[in-house]
C-alpha atoms as a PDB file:
ATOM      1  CA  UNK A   1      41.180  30.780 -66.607  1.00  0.00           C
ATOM      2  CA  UNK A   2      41.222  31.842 -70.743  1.00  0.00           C
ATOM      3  CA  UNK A   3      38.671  30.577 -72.684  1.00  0.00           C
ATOM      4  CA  UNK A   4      39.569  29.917 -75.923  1.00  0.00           C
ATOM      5  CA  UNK A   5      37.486  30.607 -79.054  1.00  0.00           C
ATOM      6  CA  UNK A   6      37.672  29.241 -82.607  1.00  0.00           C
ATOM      7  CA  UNK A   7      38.209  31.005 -85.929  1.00  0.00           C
ATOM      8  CA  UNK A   8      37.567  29.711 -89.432  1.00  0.00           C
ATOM      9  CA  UNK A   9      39.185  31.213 -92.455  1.00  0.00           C
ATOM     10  CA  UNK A  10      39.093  30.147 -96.038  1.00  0.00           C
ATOM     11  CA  UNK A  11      41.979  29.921 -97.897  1.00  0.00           C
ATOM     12  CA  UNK A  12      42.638  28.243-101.434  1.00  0.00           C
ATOM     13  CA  UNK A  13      43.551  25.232-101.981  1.00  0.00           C
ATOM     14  CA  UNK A  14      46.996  25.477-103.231  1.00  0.00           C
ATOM     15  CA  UNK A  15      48.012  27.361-100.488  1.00  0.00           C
ATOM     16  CA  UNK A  16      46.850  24.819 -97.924  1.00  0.00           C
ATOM     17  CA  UNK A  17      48.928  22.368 -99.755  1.00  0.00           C
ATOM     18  CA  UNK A  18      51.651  24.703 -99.385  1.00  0.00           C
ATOM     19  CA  UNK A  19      51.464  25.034 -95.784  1.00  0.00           C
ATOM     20  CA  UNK A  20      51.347  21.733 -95.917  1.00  0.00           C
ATOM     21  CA  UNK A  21      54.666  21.225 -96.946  1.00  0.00           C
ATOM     22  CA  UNK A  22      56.267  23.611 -94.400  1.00  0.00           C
ATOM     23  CA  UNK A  23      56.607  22.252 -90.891  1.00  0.00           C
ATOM     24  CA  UNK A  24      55.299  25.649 -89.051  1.00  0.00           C
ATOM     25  CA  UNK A  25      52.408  25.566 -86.479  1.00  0.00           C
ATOM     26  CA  UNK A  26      50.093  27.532 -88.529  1.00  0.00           C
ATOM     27  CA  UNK A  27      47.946  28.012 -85.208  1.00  0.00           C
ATOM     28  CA  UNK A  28      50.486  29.914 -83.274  1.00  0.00           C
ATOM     29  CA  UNK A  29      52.012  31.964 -86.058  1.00  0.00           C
ATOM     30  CA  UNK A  30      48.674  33.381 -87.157  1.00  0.00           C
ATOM     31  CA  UNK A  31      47.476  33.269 -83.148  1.00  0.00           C
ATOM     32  CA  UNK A  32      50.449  35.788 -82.809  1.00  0.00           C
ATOM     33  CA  UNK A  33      50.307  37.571 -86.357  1.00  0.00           C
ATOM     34  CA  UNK A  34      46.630  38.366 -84.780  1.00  0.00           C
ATOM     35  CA  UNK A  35      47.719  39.199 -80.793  1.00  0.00           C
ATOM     36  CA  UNK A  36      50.618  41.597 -82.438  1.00  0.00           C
ATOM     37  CA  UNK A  37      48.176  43.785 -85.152  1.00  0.00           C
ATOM     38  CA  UNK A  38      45.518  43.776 -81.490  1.00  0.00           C
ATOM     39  CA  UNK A  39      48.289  45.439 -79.865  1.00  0.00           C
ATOM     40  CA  UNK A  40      49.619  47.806 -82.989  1.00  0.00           C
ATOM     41  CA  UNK A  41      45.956  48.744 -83.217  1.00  0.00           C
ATOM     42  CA  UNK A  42      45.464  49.661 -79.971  1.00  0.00           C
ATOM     43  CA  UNK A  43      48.077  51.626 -79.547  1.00  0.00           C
ATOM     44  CA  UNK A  44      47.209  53.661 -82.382  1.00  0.00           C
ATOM     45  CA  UNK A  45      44.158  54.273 -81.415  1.00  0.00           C
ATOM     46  CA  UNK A  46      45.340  55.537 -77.751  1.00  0.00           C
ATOM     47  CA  UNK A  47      47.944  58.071 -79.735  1.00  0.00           C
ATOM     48  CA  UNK A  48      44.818  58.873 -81.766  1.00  0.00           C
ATOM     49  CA  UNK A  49      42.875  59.760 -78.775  1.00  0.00           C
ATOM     50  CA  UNK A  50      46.124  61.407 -77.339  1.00  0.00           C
ATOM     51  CA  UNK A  51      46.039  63.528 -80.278  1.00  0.00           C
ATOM     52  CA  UNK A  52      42.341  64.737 -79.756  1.00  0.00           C
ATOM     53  CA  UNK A  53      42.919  65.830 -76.205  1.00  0.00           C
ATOM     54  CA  UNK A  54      46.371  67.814 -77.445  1.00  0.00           C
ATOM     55  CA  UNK A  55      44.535  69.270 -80.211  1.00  0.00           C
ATOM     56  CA  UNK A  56      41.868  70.969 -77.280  1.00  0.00           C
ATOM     57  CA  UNK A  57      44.911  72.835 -75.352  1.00  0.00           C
ATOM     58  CA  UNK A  58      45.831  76.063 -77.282  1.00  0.00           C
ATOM     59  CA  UNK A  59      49.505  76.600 -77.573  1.00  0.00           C
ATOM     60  CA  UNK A  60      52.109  79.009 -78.856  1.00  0.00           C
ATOM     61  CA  UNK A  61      54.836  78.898 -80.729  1.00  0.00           C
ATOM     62  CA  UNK A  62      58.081  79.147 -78.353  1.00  0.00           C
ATOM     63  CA  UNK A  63      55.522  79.094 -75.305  1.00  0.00           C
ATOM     64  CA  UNK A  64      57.807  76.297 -73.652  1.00  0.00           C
ATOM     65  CA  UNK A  65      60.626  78.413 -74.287  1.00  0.00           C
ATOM     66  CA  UNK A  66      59.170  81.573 -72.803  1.00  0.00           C
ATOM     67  CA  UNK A  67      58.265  79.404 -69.311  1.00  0.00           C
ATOM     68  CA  UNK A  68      61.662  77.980 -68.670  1.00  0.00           C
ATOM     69  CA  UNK A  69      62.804  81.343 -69.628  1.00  0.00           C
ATOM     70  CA  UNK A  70      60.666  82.623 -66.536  1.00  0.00           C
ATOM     71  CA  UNK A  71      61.742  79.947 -64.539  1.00  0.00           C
ATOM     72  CA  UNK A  72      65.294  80.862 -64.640  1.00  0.00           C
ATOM     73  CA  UNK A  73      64.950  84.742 -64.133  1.00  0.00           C
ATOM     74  CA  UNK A  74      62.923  84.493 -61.121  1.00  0.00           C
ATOM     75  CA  UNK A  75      65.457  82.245 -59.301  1.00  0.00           C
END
């Protein structure tokens, strides 16, 4: 079962009145605005950590070419 938690943002007047005006449920759009930049974050920071682990393994240029290369002569 979720739990749900509550968050409180200020925004100015005039734009409350705006939103006012505009028959969107505010809740959901900004519930998903938030669940979508969760996601985009996330998966930025797995690429980042991706990225740390490639940068470790030494490699040189035309190294994949030179193993399929192998792989074909010795067949």
């Amino acid at each position: 079962m979720s739990v749900n938690e509550v968050v409180s943002i200020r925004i100015p007047k005039e734009l409350k009145k705006k939103m006012k005006e505009i028959k969107i449920n505010w809740s959901e759009e900004i519930r998903a605005f938030i669940e979508e930049k969760v996601r985009e974050y996330t998966r930025i920071k797995k690429l980042n950590e991706i990225d740390e682990m490639l940068s470790g393994i030494s490699t040189r240029k035309r190294c994949a070419a030179r193993y399929v290369r192998e792989d074909r002569d010795s067949n």
